[in-house]
N, C-alpha and C. Protein backbone atom coordinates (compact mmCIF):
# COMPACT_ATOMS: atom_id res chain seq x y z
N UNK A 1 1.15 -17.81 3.11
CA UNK A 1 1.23 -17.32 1.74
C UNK A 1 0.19 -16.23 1.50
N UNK A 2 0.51 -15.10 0.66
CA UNK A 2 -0.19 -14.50 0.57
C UNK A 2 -1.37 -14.27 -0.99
N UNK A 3 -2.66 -14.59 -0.67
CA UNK A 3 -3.79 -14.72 -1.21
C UNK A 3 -3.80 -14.57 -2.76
N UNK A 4 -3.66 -14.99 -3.78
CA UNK A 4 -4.20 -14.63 -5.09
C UNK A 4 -4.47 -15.17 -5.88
N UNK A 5 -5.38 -14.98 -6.67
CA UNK A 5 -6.37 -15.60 -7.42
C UNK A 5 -6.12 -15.45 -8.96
N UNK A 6 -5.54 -16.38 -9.61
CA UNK A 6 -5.58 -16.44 -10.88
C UNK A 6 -6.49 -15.86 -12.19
N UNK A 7 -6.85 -15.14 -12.97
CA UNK A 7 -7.80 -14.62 -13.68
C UNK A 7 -7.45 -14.79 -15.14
N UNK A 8 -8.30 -15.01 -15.88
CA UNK A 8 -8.14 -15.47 -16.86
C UNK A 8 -8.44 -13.98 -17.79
N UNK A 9 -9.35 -13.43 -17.71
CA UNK A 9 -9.57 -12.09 -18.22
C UNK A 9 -8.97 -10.88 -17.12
N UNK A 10 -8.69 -10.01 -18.06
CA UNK A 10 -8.46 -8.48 -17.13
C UNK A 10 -9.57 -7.44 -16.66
N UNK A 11 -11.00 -8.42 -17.66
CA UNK A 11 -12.14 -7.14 -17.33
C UNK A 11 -12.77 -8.39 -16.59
N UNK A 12 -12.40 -9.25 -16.03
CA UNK A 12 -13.00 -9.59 -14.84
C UNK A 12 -12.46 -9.38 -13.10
N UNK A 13 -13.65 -9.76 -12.21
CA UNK A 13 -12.95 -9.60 -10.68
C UNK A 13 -13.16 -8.62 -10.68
N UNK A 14 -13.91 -7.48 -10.77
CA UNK A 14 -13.58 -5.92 -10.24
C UNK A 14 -14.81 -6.51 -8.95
N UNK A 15 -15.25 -5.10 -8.26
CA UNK A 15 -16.36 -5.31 -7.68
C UNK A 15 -17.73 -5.22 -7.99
N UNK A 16 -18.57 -6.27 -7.28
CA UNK A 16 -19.77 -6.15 -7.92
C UNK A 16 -20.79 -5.19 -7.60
N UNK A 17 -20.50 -4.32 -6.66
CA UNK A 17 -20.83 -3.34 -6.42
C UNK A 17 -20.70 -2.18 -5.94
N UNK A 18 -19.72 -1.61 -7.60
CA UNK A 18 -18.73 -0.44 -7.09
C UNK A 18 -18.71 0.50 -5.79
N UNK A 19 -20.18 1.04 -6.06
CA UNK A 19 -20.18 2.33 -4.53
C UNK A 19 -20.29 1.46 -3.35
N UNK A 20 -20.80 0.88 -3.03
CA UNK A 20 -20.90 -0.17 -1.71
C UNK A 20 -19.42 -0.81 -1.41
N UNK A 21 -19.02 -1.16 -2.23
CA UNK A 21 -17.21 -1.93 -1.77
C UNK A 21 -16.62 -1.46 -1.65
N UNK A 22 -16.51 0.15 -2.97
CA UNK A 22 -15.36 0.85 -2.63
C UNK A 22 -14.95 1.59 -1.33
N UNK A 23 -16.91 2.37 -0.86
CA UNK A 23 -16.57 2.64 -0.09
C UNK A 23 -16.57 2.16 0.87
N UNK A 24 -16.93 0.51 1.65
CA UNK A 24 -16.11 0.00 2.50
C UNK A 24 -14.89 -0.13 2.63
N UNK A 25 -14.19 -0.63 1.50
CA UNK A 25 -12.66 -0.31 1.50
C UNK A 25 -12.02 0.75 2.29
N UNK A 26 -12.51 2.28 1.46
CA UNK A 26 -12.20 3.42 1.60
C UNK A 26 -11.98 3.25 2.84
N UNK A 27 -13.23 2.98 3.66
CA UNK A 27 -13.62 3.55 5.22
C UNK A 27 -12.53 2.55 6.19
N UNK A 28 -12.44 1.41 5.54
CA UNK A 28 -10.99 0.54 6.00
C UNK A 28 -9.90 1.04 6.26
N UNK A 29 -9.38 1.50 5.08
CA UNK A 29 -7.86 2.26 4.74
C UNK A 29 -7.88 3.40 5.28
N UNK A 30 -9.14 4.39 5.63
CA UNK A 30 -8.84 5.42 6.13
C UNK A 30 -9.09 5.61 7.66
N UNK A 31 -9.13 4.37 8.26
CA UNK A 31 -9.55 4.05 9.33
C UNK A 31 -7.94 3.42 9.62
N UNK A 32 -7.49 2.33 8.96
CA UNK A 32 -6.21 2.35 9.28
C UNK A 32 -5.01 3.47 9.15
N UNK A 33 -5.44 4.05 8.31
CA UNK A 33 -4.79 5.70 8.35
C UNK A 33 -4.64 6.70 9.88
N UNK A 34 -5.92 6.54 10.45
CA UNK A 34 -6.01 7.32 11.61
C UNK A 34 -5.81 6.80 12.96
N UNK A 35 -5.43 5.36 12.59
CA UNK A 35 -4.90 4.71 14.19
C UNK A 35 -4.31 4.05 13.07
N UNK A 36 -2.75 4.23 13.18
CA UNK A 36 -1.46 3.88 12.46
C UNK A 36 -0.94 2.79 13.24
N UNK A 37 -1.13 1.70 12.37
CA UNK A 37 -0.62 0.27 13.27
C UNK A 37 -1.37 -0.83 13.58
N UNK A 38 -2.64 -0.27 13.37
CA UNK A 38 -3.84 -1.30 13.47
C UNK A 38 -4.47 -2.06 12.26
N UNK A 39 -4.77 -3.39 12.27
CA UNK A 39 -4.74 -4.10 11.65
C UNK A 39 -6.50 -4.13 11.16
N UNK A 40 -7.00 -3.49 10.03
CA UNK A 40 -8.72 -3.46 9.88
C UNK A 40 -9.14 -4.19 8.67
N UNK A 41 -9.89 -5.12 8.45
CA UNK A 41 -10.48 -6.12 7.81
C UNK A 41 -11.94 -5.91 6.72
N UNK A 42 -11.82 -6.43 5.57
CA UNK A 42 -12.77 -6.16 5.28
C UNK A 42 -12.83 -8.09 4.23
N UNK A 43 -14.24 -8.39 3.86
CA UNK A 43 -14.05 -9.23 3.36
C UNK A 43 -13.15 -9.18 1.98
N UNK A 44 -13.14 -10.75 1.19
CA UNK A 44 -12.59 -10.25 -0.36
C UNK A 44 -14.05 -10.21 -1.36
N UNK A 45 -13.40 -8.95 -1.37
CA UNK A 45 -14.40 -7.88 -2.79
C UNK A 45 -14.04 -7.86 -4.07
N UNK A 46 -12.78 -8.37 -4.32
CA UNK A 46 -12.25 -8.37 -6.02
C UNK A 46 -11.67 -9.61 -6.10
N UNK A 47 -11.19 -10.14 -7.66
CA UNK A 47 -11.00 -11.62 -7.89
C UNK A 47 -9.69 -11.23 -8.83
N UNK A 48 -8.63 -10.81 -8.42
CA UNK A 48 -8.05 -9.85 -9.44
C UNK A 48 -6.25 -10.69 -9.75
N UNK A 49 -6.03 -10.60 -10.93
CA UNK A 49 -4.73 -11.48 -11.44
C UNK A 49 -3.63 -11.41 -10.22
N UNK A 50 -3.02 -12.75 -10.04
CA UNK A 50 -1.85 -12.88 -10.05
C UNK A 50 -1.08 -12.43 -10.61
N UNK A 51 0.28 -11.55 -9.67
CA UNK A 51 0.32 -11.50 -8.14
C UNK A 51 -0.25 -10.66 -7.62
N UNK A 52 -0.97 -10.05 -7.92
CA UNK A 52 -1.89 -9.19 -6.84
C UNK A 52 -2.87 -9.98 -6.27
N UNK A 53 -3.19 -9.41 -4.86
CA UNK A 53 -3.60 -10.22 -3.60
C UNK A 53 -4.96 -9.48 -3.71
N UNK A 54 -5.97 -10.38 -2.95
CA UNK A 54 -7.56 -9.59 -3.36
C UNK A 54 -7.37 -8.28 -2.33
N UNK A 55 -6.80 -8.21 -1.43
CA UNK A 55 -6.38 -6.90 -0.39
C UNK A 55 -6.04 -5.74 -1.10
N UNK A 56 -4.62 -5.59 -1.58
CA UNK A 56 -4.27 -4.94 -2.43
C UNK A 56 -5.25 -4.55 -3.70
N UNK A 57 -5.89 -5.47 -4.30
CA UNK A 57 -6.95 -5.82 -5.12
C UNK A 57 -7.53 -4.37 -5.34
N UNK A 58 -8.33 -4.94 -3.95
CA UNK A 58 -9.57 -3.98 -3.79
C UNK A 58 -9.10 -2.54 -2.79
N UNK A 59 -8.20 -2.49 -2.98
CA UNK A 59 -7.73 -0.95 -2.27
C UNK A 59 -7.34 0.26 -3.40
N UNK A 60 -6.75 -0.88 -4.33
CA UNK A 60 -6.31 0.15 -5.50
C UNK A 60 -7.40 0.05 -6.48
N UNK A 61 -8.57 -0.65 -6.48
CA UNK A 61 -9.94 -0.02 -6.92
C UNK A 61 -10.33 0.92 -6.37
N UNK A 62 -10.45 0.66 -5.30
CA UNK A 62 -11.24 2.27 -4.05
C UNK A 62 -10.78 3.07 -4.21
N UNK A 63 -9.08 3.21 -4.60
CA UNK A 63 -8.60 4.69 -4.00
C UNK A 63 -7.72 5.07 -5.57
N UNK A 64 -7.78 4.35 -6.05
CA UNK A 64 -7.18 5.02 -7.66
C UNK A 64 -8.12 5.27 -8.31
N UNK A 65 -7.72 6.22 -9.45
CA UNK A 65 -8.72 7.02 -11.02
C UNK A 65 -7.88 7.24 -11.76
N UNK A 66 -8.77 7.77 -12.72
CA UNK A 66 -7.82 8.54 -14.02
C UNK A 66 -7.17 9.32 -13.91
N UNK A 67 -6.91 10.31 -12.66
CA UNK A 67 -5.98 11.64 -11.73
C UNK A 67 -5.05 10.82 -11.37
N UNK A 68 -4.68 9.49 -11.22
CA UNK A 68 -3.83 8.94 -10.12
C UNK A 68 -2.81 7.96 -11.02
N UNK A 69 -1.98 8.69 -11.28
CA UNK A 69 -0.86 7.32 -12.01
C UNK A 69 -0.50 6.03 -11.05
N UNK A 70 -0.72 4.97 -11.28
CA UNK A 70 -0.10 3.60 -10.72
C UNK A 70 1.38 3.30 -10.94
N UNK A 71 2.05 2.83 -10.19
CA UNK A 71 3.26 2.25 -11.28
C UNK A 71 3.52 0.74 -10.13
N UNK A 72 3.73 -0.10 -11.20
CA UNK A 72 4.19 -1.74 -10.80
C UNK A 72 5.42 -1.72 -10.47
N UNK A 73 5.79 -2.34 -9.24
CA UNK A 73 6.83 -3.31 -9.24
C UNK A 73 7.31 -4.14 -10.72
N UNK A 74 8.14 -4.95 -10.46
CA UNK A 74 8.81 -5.90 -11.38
C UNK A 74 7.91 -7.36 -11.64
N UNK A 75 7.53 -7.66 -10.42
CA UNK A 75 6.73 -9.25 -10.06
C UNK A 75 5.37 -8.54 -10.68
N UNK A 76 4.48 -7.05 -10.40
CA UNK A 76 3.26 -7.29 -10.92
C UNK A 76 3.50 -6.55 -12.24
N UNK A 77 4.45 -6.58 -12.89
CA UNK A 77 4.09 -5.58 -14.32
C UNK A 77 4.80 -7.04 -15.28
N UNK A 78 5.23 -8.15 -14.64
CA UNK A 78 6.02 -9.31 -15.78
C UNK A 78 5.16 -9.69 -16.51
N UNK A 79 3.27 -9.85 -16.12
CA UNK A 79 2.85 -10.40 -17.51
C UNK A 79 2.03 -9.45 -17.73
N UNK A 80 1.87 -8.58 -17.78
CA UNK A 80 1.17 -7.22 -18.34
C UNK A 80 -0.60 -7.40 -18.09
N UNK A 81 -0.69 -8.54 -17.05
CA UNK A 81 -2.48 -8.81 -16.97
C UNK A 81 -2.33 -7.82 -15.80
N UNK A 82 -1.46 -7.67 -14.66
CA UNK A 82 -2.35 -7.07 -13.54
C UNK A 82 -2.40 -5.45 -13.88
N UNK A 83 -1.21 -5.04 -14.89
CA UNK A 83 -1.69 -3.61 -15.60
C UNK A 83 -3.13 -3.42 -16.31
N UNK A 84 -3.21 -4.31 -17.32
CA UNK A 84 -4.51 -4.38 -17.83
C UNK A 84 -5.71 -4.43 -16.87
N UNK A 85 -5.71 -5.24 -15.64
CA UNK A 85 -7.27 -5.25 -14.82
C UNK A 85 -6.57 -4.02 -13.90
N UNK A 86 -5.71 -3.21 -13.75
CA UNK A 86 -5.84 -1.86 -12.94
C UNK A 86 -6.44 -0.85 -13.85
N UNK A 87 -5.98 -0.66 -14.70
CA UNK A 87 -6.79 0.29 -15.84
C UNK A 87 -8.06 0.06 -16.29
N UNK A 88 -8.51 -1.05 -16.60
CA UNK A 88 -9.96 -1.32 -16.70
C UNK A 88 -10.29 -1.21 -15.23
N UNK A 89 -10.15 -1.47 -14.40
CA UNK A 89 -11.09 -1.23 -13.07
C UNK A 89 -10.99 0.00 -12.31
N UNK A 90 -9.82 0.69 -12.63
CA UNK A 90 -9.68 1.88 -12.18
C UNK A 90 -9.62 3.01 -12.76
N UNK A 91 -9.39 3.01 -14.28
CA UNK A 91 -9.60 4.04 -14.86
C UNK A 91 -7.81 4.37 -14.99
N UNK A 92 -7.02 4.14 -14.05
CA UNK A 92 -6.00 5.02 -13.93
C UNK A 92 -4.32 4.83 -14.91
N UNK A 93 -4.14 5.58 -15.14
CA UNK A 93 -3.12 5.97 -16.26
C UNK A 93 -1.80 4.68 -15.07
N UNK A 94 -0.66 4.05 -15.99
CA UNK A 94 0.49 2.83 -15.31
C UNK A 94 1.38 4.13 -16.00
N UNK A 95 2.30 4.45 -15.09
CA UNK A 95 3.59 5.12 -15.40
C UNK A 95 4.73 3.88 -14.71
N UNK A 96 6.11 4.12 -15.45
CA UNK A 96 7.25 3.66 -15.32
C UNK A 96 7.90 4.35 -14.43
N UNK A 97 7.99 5.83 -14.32
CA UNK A 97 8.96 6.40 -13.20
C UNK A 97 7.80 6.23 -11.86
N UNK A 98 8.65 6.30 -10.98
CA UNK A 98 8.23 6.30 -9.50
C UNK A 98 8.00 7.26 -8.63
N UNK A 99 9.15 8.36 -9.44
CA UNK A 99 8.75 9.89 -8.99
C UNK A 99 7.17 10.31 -9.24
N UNK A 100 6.60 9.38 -10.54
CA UNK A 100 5.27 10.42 -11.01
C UNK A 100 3.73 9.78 -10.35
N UNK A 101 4.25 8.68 -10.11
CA UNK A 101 3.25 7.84 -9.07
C UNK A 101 2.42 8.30 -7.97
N UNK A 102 1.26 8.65 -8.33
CA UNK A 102 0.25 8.41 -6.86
C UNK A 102 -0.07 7.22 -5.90
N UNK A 103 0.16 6.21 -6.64
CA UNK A 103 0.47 4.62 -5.80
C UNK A 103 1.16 3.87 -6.91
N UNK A 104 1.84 3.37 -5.61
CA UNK A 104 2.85 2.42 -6.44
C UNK A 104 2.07 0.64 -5.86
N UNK A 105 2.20 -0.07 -6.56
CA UNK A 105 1.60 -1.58 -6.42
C UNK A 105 3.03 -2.19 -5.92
N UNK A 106 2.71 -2.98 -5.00
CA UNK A 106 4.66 -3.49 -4.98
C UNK A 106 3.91 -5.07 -4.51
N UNK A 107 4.30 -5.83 -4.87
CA UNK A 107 4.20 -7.67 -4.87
C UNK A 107 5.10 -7.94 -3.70
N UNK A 108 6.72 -7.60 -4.30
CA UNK A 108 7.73 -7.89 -3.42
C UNK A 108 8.68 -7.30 -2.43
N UNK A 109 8.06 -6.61 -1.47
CA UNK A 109 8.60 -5.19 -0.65
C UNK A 109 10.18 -5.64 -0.39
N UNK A 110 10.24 -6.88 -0.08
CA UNK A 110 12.26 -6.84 -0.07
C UNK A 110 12.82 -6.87 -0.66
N UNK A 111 12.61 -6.57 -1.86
CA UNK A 111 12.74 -6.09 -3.45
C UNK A 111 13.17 -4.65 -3.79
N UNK A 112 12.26 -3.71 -2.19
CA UNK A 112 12.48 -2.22 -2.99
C UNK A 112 13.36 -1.51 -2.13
N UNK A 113 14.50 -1.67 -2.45
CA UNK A 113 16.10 -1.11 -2.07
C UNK A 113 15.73 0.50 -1.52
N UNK A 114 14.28 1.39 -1.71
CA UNK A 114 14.51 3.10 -1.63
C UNK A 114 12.82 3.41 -1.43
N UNK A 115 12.65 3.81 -0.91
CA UNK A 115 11.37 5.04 -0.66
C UNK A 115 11.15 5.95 -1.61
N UNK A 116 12.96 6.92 -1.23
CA UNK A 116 13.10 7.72 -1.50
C UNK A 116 13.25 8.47 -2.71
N UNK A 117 12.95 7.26 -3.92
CA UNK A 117 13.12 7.28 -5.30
C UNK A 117 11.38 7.75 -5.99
N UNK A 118 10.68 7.32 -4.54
CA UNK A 118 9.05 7.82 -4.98
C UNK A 118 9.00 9.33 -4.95
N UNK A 119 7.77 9.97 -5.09
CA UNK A 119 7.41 11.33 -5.09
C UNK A 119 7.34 11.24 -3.29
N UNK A 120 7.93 12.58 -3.27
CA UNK A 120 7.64 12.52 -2.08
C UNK A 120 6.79 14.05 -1.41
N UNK A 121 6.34 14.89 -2.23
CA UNK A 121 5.90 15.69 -1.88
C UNK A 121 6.81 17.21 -1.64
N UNK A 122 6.08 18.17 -1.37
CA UNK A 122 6.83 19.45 -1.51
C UNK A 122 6.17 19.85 0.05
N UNK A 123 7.39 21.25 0.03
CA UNK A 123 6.66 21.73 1.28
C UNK A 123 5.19 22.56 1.17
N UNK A 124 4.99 23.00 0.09
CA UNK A 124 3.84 23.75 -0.50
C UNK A 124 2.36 22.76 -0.55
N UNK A 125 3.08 21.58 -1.33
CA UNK A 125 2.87 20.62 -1.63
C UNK A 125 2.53 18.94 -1.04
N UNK A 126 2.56 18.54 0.19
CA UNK A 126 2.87 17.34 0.89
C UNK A 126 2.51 16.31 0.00
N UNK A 127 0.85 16.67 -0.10
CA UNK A 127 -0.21 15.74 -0.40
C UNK A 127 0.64 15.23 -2.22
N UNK A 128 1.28 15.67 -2.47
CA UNK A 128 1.28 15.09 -4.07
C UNK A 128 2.72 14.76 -3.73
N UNK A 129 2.77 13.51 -3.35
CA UNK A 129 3.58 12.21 -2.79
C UNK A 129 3.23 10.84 -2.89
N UNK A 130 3.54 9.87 -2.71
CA UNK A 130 3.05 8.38 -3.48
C UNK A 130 2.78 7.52 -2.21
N UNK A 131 1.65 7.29 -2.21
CA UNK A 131 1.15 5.94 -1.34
C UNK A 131 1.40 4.84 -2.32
N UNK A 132 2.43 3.83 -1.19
CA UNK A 132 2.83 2.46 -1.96
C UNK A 132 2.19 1.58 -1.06
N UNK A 133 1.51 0.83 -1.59
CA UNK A 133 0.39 -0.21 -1.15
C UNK A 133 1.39 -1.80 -1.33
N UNK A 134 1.74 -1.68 -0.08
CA UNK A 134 2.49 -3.58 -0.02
C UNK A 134 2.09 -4.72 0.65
N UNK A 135 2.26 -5.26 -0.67
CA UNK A 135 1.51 -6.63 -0.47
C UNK A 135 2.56 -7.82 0.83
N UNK A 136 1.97 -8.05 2.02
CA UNK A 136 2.84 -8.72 3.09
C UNK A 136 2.52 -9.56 3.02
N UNK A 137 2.87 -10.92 3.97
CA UNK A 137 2.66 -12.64 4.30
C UNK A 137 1.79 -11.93 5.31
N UNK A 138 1.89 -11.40 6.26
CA UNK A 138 1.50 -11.26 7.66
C UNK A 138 2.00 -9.88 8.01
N UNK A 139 1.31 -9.34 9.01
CA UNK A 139 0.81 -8.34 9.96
C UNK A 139 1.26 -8.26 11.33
N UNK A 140 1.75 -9.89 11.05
CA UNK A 140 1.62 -10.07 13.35
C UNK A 140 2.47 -11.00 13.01
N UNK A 141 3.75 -11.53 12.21
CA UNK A 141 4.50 -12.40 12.82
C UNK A 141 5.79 -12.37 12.01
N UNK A 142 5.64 -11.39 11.61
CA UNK A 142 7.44 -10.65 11.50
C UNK A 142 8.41 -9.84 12.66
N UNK A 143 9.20 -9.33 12.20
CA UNK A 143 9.96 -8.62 13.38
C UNK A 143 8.95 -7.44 13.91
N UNK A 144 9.21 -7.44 15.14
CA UNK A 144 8.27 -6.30 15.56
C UNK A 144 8.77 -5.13 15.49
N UNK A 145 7.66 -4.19 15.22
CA UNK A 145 7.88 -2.88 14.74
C UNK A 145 6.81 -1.91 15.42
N UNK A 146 8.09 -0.80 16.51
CA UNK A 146 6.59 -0.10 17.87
C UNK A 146 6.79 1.47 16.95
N UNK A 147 5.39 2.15 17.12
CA UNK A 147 5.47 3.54 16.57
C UNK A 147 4.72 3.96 17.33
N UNK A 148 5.16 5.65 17.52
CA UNK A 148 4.36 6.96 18.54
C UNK A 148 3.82 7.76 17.04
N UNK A 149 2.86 8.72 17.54
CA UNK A 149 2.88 9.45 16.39
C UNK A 149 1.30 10.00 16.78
N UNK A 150 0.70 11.12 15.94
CA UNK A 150 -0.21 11.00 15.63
C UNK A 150 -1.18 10.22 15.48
N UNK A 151 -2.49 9.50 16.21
CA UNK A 151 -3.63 8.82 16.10
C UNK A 151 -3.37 7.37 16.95
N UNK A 152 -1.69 7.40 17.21
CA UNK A 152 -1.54 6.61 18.25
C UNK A 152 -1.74 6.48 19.87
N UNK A 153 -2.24 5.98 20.57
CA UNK A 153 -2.50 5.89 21.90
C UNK A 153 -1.60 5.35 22.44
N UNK A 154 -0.60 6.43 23.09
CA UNK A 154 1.02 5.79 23.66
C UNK A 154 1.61 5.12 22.70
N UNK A 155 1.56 3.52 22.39
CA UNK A 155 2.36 3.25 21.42
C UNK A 155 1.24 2.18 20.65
N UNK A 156 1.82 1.59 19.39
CA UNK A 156 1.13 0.92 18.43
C UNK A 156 2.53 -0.33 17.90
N UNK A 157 1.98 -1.32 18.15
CA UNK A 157 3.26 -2.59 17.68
C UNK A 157 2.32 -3.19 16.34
N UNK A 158 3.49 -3.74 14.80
CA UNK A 158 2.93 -3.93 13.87
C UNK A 158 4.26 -5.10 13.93
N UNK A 159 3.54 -6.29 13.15
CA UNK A 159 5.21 -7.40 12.90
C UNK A 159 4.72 -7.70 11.72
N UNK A 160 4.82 -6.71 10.82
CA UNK A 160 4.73 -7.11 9.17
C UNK A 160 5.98 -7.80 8.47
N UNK A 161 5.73 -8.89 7.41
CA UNK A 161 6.52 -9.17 6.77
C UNK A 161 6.20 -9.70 5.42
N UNK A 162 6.86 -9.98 4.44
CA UNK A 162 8.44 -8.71 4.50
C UNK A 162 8.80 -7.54 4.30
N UNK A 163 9.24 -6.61 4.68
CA UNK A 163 9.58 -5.24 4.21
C UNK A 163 10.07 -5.26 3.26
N UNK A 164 10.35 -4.04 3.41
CA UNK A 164 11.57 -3.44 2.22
C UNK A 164 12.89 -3.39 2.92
N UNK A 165 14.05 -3.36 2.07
CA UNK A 165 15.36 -3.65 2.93
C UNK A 165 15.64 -2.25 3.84
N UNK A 166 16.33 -2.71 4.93
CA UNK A 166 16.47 -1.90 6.00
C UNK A 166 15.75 -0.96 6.53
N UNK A 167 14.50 -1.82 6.32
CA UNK A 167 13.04 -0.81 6.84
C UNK A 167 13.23 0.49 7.92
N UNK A 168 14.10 0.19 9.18
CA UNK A 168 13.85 0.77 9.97
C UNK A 168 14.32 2.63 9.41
N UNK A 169 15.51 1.90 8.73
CA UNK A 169 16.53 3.22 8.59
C UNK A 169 15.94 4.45 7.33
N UNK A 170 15.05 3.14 6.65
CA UNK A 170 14.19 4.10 5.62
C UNK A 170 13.36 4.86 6.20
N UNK A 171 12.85 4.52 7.31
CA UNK A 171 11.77 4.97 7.72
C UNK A 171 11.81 6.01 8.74
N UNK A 172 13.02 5.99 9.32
CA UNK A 172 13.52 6.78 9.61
C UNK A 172 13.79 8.17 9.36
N UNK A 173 14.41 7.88 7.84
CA UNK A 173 14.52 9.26 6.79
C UNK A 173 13.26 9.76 6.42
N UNK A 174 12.59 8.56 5.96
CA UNK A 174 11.01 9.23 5.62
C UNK A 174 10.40 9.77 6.52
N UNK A 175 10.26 9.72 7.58
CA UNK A 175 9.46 10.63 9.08
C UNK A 175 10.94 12.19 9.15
N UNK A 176 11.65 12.28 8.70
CA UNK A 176 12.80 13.23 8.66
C UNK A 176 12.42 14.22 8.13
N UNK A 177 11.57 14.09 6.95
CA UNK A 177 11.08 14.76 5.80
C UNK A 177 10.32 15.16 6.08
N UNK A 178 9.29 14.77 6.79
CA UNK A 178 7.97 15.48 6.91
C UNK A 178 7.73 16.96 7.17
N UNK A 179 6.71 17.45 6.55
CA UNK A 179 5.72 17.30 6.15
C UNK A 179 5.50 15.95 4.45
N UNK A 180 6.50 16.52 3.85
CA UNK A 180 6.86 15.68 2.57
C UNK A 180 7.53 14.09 3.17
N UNK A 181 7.21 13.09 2.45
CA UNK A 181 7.70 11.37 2.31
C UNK A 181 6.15 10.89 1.93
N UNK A 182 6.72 9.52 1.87
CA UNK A 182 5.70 8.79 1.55
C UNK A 182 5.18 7.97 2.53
N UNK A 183 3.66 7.68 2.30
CA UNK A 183 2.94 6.85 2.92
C UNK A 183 2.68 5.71 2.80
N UNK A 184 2.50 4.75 3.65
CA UNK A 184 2.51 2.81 3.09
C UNK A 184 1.33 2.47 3.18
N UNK A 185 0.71 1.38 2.87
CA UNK A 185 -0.40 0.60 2.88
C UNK A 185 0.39 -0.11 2.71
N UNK A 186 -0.41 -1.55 3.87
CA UNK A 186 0.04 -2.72 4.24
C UNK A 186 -0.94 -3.60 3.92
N UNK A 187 -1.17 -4.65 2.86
CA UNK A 187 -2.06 -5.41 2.18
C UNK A 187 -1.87 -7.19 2.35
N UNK A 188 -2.72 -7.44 3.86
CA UNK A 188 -2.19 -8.90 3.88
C UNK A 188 -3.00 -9.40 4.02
N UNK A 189 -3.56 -10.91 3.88
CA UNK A 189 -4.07 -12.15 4.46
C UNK A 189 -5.26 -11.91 6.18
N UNK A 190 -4.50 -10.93 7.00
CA UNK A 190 -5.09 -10.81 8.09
C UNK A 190 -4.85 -9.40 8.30
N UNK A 191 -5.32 -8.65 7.10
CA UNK A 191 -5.83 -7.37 7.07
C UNK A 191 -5.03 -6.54 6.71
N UNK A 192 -5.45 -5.39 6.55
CA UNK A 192 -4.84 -4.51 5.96
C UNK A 192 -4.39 -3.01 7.06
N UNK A 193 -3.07 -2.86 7.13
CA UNK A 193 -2.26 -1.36 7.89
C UNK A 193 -2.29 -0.48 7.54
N UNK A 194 -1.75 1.10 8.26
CA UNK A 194 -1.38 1.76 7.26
C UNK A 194 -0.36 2.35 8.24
N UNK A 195 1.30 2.82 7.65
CA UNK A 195 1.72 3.42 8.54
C UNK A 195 2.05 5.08 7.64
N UNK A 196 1.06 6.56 7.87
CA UNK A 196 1.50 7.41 7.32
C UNK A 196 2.79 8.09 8.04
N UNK A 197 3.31 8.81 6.90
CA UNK A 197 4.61 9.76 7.31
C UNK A 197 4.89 10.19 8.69
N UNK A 198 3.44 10.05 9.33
CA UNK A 198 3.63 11.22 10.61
C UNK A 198 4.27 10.43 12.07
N UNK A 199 3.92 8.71 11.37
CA UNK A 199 4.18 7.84 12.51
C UNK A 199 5.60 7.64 12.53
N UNK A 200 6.17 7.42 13.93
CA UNK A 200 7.78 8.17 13.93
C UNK A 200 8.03 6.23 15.00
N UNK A 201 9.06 6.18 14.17
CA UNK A 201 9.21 4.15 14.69
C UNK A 201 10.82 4.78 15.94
N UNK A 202 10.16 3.80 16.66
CA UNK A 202 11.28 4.01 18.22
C UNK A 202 11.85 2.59 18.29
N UNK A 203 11.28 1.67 17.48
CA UNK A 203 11.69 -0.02 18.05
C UNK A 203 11.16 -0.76 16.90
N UNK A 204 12.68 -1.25 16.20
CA UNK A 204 14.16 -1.77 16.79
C UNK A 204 14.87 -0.55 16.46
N UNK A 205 15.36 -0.41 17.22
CA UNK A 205 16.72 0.56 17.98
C UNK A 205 17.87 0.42 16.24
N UNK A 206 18.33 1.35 15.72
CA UNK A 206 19.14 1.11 14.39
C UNK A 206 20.81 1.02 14.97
């Protein structure tokens, strides 16, 4: 099951020591950024509402602001607390469309039928595209999933679960696009992934 902690207030659980956590976080996520597939750990730093997981938690403290629209899934926007402790802890504006999103929060990834409904960037443009940060059970004991790419050494195997439906074929399209698609963060129990746009999936075979 994946990790979360009940909260009774929204201005509680942030971190207790913003520059020190965030930027461990940071150095996490952008460390899983540059070897795509690898699984990097940090303790739990935030205490933050159900359903958000302290992983997820404390990633979208580190890496969201007031520049960065959020937008919820369905599971984290039903009781309006995990909007309230993202805006108090992050500063950052909750939009409804998905196109306008700098990160999207997602609870239930086999839930999200499209990628391709996020921002996905321009050719002028890449960088202003939506990192969706998903919350998994596990890292290492779903279907396996091998990627080449950039920052990979020959190959990189990830068995996250659960995706989003028909992961492979989305992901597919999204590496199609590039320079423009979107980027994932993988937020679990036994650490946190990242697979960006550039990583190109060979296995399972579609």
């Amino acid at each position: 099951m994946v990790e979360v902690l009940e909260q009774v207030s929204a201005f509680d659980g942030g971190f207790s020591d913003p520059v020190q956590a965030s930027q461990r976080v940071f150095r996490a996520v952008m460390d899983a950024m540059a070897r795509p597939g690898t699984a990097h750990h940090f303790p739990a730093l935030v205490a933050p509402p159900a359903p958000l997981n302290v992983v997820a938690g404390a990633v979208i403290c580190a890496l969201a602001d007031a520049d960065t629209p959020v937008w919820l899934d369905a599971s984290m926007a039903k009781t309006g607390l995990v909007r309230d402790w993202v805006v108090f802890h992050t500063g950052a504006p909750i939009t409804s469309y998905q196109s306008e999103a700098a990160f999207a929060l997602v609870a239930e990834p086999q839930s999200l039928s499209s990628l391709n409904g996020f921002a996905l960037g321009s050719q002028e443009y890449p960088d202003r595209s939506t990192t969706l940060i998903l919350q998994v059970e596990t890292l290492s004991n779903g279907p396996k999933l091998v990627f080449e790419g950039p920052g990979i050494d020959g190959q990189s195997t990830l068995s996250p679960n659960p995706m989003p439906s028909h992961f492979p074929t989305q992901w597919r399209a999204n590496r199609a696009a590039f320079p423009r698609g979107v980027d994932l963060i993988l937020t679990a129990p036994d650490g946190v992934a990242a697979l960006p746009r550039s990583a190109r999936l060979i296995m399972p075979e579609t």
